[in-house]
Protein backbone atom coordinates (compact mmCIF):
# COMPACT_ATOMS: atom_id res chain seq x y z
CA UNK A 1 -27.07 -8.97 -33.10
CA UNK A 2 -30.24 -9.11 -30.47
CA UNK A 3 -31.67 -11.49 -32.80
CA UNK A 4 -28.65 -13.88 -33.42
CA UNK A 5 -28.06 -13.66 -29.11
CA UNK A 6 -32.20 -14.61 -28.81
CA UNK A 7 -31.88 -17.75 -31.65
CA UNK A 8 -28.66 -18.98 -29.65
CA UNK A 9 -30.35 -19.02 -25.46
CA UNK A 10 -33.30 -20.71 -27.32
CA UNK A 11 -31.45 -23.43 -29.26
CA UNK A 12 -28.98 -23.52 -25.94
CA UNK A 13 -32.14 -24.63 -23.98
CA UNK A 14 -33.77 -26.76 -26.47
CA UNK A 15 -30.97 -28.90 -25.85
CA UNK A 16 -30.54 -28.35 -22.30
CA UNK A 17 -31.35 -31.19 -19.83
CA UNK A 18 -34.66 -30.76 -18.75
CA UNK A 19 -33.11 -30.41 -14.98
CA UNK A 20 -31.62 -27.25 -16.30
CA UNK A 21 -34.72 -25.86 -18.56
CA UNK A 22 -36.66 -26.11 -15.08
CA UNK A 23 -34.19 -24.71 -13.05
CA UNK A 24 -34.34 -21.66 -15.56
CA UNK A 25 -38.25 -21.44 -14.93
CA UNK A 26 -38.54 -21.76 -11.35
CA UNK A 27 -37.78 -18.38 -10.53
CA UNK A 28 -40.95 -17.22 -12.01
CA UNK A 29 -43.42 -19.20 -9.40
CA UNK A 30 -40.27 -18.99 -6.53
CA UNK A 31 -41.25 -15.24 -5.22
CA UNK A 32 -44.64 -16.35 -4.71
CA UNK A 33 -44.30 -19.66 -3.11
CA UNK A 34 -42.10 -17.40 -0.81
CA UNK A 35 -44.34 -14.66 0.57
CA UNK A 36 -47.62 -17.68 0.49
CA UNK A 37 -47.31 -18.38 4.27
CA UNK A 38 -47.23 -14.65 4.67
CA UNK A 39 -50.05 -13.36 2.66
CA UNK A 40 -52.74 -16.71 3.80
CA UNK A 41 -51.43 -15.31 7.56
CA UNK A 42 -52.71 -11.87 6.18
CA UNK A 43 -55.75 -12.85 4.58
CA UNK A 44 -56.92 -14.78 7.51
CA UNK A 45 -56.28 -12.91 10.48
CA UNK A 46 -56.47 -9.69 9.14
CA UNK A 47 -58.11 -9.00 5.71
CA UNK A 48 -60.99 -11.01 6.70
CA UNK A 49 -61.63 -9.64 10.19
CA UNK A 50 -61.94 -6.28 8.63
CA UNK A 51 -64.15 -7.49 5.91
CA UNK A 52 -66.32 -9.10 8.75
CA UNK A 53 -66.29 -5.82 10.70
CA UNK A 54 -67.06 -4.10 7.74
CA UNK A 55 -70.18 -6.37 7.28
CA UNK A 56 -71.53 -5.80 10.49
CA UNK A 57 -70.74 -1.90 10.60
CA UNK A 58 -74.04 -2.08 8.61
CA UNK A 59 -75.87 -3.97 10.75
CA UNK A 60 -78.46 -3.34 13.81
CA UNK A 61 -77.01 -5.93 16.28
CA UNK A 62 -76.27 -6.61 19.73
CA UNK A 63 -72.96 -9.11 19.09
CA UNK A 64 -74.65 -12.08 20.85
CA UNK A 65 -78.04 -12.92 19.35
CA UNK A 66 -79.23 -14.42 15.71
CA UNK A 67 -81.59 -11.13 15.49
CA UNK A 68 -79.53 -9.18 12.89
CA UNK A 69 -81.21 -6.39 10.89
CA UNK A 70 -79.57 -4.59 7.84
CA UNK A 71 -79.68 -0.82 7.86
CA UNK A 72 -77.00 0.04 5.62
CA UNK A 73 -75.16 3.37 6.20
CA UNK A 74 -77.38 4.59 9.54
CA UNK A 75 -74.77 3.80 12.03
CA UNK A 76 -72.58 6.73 10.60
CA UNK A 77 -75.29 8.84 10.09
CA UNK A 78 -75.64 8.40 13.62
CA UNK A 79 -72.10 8.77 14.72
CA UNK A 80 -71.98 12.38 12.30
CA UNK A 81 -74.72 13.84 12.69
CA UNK A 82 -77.14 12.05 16.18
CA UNK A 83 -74.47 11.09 18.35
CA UNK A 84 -73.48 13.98 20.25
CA UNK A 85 -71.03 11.93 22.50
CA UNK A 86 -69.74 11.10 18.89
CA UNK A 87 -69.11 14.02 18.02
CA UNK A 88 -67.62 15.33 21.08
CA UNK A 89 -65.49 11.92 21.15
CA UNK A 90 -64.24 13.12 16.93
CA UNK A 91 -63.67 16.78 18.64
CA UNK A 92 -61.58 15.52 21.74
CA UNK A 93 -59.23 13.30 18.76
CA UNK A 94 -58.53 16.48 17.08
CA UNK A 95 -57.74 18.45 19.77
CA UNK A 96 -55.62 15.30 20.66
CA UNK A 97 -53.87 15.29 17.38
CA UNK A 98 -53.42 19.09 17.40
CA UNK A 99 -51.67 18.48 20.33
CA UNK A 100 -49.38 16.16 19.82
CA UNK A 101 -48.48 17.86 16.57
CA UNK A 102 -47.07 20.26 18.15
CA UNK A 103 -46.31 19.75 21.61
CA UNK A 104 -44.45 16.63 21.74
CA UNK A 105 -42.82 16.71 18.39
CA UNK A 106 -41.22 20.50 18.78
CA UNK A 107 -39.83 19.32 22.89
CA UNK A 108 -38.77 15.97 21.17
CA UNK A 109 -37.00 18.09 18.05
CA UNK A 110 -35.62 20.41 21.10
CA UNK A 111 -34.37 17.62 23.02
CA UNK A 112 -32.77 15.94 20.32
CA UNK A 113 -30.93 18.92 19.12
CA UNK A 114 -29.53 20.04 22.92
CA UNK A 115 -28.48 16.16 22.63
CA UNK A 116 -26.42 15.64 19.62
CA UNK A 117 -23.63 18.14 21.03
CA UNK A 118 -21.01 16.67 22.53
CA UNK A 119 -22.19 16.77 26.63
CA UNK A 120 -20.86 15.19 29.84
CA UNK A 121 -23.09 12.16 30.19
CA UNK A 122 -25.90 12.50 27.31
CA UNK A 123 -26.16 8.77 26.88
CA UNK A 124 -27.43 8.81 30.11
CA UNK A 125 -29.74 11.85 29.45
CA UNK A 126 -31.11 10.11 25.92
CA UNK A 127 -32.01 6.86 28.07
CA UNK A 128 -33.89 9.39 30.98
CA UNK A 129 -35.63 11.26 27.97
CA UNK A 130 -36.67 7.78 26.22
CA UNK A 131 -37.59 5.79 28.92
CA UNK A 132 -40.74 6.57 29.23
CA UNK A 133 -41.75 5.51 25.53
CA UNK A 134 -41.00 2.17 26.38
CA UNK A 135 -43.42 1.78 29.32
CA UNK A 136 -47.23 0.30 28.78
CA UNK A 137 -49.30 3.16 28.11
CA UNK A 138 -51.58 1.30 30.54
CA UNK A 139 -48.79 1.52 33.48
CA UNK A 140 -48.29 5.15 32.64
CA UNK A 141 -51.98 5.90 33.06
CA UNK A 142 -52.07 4.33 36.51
CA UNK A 143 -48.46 5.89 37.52
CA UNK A 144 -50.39 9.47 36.56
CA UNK A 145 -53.52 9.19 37.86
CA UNK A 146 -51.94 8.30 41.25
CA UNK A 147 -50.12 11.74 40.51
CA UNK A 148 -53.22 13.83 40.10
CA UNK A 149 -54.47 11.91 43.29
CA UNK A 150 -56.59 14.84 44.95
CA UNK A 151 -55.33 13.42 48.74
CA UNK A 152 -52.34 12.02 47.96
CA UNK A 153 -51.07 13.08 44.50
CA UNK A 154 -48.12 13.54 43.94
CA UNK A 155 -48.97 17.06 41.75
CA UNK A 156 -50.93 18.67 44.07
CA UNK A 157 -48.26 18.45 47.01
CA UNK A 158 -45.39 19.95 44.62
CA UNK A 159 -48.07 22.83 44.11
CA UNK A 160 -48.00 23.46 47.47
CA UNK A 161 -45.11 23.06 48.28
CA UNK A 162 -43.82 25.78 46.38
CA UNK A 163 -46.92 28.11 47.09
CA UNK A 164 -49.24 27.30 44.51
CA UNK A 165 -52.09 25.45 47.00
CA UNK A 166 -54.69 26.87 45.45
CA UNK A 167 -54.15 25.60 41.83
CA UNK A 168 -54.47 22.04 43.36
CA UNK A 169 -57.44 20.22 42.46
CA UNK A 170 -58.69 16.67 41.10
CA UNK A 171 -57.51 17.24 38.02
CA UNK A 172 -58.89 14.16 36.34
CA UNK A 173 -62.53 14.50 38.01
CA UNK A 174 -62.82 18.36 36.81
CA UNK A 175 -64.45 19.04 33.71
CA UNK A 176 -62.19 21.45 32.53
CA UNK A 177 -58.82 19.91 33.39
CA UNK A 178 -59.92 16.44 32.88
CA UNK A 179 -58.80 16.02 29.65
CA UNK A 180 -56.03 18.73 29.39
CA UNK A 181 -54.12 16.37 32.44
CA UNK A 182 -54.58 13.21 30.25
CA UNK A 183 -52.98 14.61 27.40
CA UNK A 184 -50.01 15.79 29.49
CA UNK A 185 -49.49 11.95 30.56
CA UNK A 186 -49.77 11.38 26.94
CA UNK A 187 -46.84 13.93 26.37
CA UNK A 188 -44.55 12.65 29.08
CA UNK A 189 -44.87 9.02 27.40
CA UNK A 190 -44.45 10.52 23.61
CA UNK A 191 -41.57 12.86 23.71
CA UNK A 192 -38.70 10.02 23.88
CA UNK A 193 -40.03 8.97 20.40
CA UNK A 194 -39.66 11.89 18.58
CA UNK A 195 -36.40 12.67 20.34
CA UNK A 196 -35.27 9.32 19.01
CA UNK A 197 -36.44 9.57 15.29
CA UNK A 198 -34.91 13.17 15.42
CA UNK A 199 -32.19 12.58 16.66
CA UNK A 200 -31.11 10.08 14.10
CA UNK A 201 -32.11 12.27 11.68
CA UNK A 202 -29.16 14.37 12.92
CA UNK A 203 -26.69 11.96 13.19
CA UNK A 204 -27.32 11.46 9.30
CA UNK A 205 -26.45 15.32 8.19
CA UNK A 206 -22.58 15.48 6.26
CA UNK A 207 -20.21 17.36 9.31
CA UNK A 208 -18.81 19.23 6.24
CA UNK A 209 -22.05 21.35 5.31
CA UNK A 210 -21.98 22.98 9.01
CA UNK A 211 -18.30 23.16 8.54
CA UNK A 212 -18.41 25.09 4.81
CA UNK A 213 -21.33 27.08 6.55
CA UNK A 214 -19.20 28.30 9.41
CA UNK A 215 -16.13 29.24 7.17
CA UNK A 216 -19.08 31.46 5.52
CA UNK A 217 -19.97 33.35 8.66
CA UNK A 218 -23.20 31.57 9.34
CA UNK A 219 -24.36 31.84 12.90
CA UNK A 220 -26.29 28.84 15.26
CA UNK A 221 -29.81 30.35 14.10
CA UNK A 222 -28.34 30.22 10.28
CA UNK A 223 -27.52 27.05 10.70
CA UNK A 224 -30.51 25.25 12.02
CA UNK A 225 -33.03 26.78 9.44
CA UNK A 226 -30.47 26.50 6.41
CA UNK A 227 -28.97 23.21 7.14
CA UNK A 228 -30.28 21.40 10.12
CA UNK A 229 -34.55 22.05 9.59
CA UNK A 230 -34.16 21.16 5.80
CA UNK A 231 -32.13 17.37 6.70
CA UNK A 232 -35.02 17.03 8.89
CA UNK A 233 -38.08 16.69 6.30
CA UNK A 234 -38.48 12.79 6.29
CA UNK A 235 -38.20 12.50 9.91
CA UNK A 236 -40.56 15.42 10.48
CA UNK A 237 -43.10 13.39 8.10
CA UNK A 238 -42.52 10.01 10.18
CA UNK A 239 -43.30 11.58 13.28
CA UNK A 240 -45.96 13.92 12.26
CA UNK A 241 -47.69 10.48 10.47
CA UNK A 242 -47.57 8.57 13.44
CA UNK A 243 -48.63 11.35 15.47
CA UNK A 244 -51.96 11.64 13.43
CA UNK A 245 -52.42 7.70 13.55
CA UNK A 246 -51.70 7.41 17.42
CA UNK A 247 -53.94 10.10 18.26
CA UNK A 248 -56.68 9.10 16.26
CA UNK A 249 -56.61 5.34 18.05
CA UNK A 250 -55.77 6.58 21.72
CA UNK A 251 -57.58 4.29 23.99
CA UNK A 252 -55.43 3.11 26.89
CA UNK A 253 -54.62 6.44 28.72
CA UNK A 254 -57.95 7.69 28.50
CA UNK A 255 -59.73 4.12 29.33
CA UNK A 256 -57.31 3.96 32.59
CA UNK A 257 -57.05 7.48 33.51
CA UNK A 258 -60.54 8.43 33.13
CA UNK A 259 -62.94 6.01 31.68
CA UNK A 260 -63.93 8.66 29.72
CA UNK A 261 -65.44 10.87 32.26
CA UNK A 262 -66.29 12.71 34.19
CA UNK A 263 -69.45 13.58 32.45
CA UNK A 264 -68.52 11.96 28.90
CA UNK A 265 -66.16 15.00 28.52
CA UNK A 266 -62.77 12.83 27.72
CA UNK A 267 -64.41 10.58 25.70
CA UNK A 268 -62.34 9.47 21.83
CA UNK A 269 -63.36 7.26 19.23
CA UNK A 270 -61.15 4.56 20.84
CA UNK A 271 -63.35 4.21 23.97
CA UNK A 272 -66.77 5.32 22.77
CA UNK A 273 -66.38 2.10 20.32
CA UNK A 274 -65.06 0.12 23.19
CA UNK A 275 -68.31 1.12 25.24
CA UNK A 276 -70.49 0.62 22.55
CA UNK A 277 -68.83 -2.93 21.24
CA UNK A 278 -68.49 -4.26 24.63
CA UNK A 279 -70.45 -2.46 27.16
CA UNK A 280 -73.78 -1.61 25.36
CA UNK A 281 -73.98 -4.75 23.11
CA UNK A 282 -74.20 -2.13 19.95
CA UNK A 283 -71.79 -4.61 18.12
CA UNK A 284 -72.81 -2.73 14.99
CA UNK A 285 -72.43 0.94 15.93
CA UNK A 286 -69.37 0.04 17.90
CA UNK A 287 -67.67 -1.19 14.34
CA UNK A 288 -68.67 1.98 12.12
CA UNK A 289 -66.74 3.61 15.17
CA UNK A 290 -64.07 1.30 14.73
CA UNK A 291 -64.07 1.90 10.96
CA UNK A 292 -64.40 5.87 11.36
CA UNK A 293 -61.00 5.48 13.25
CA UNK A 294 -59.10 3.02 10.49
CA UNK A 295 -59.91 5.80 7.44
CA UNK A 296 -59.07 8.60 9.16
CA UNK A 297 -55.90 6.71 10.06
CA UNK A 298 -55.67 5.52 6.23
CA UNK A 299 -56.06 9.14 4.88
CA UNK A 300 -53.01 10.07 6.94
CA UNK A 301 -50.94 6.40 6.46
CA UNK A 302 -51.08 6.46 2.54
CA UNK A 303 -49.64 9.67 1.63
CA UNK A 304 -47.23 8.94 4.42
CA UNK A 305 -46.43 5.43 2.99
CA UNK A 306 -46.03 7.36 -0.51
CA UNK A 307 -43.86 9.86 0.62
CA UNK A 308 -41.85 7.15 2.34
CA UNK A 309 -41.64 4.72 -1.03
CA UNK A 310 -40.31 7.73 -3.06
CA UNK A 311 -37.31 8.21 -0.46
């Protein structure tokens, strides 16, 4: 029978008007001629630039001049293992991503949870809670560093105004602090995102498996770990991704908060290449930086683009 159906479309189109006989081959080449404007885009503004940056990664050169010298792989040397501002920059990104791991993802999950009940006025409180995430990261550096103002800040009067004068400080211009105060901004201007993702992730969960639980005697804490924690998976894995990524490319708060200092001590892998690139006229070491930051970002984007393709 699969035989005798195959001998009849082939006679069927041997005597087909050729109109028709292309018309039956055209959606072979169709797909392609679809995504072409696309994937040239792509290739031009975005495979090659990398290839190009990849190129010079290996080269000794200031970014201006014809003198260009090939040293292969001693730029990263340099970064791992003779760069100690390197080094402290790859420290201060881990501590980063630690961070926001675990800070703004479990106040986000919190937030989102309070905010799916049924409360007076919580469309209100989700748009409070997200606004921030919508804002410039370069407008939310300035708005904070006018907080931690040492005269005029905004942080140091609450302190003492409720009796804690001598906790204030310049809280960006202290080594210790410095840093710490940055990521706080950083946490402010994150949380409405994972409130968001979490918070559909809620909205998705079937009414009747909290209702069958209930009718089995299982109480709020039973609930959330049985039911709740386990619908939450995929949109822990989003957020914890893009957590990773983000913190691994931070730039803006710490270029307008701090500029990196005081001392080099807030330095990341985001500014020390934009120093380096831009500021120093090491065009070279600046793009090793630059490709230090896109693997580690790819290391954490393609199991996360995986996991995302099998769901």
């Amino acid at each position: 029978m699969e035989f005798e159906s195959h001998m009849t479309t082939t006679v069927a189109l041997a005597h087909a008007p050729m109109a028709t006989r292309r018309r039956w081959r055209r959606p072979k080449l169709t797909p392609y001629l679809f995504i072409a404007p696309a994937l040239l885009w792509y290739l031009m503004f975005l495979v090659y630039p990398m290839y190009q940056s990849l190129v010079i990664s290996l080269m000794d050169w200031d970014g201006l001049s014809t003198n260009i010298k090939f040293i292969g792989l001693e730029n990263y040397r340099t970064i791992f293992f003779a760069d100690e501002i390197a080094r402290r920059a790859v420290w201060n990104n881990i501590l980063w991503t630690l961070g926001s791991i675990l800070i703004p993802t479990s106040i986000g999950l919190l937030l989102a949870v309070s905010l799916d009940r049924k409360l007076r006025g919580r469309t209100l409180l989700r748009a409070i809670f997200y606004g921030p995430a919508i804002l410039p990261l370069v407008s939310v550096g300035m708005i904070w560093g006018w907080m931690y103002n040492p005269q005029f800040g905004f942080v140091n009067y609450a302190l003492k105004a409720i009796g804690l004068g001598f906790l204030a400080r310049g809280w960006l211009s202290v080594f210790e602090t410095a840093l710490p105060a940055t990521f706080v901004t950083a946490v402010w201007g994150g949380v409405g995102f994972s409130m968001v993702i979490y918070l559909a992730a809620l909205q998705a969960i079937p009414a009747e498996q909290y209702e069958a639980a209930k009718i089995d005697g299982a109480n709020g804490r039973r609930l959330f770990f049985s039911i709740t924690f386990p619908w939450l998976r995929e949109a822990s894995v989003i957020v914890f991704s893009l957590a990773v990524i983000n913190s691994f490319k931070t730039f803006d708060l710490i270029y307008t908060m701090t500029y990196g200092g005081p001392g080099r001590v807030t330095q990341v892998l985001g500014t020390w290449m934009y120093f380096n690139a831009f500021q120093y006229y090491h065009a070279g070491y600046g793009a090793a930086l630059a490709w230090v930051i896109a693997m580690i970002s790819l290391v954490v984007a393609i199991p996360y683009i995986q996991r995302m393709a099998r769901s």
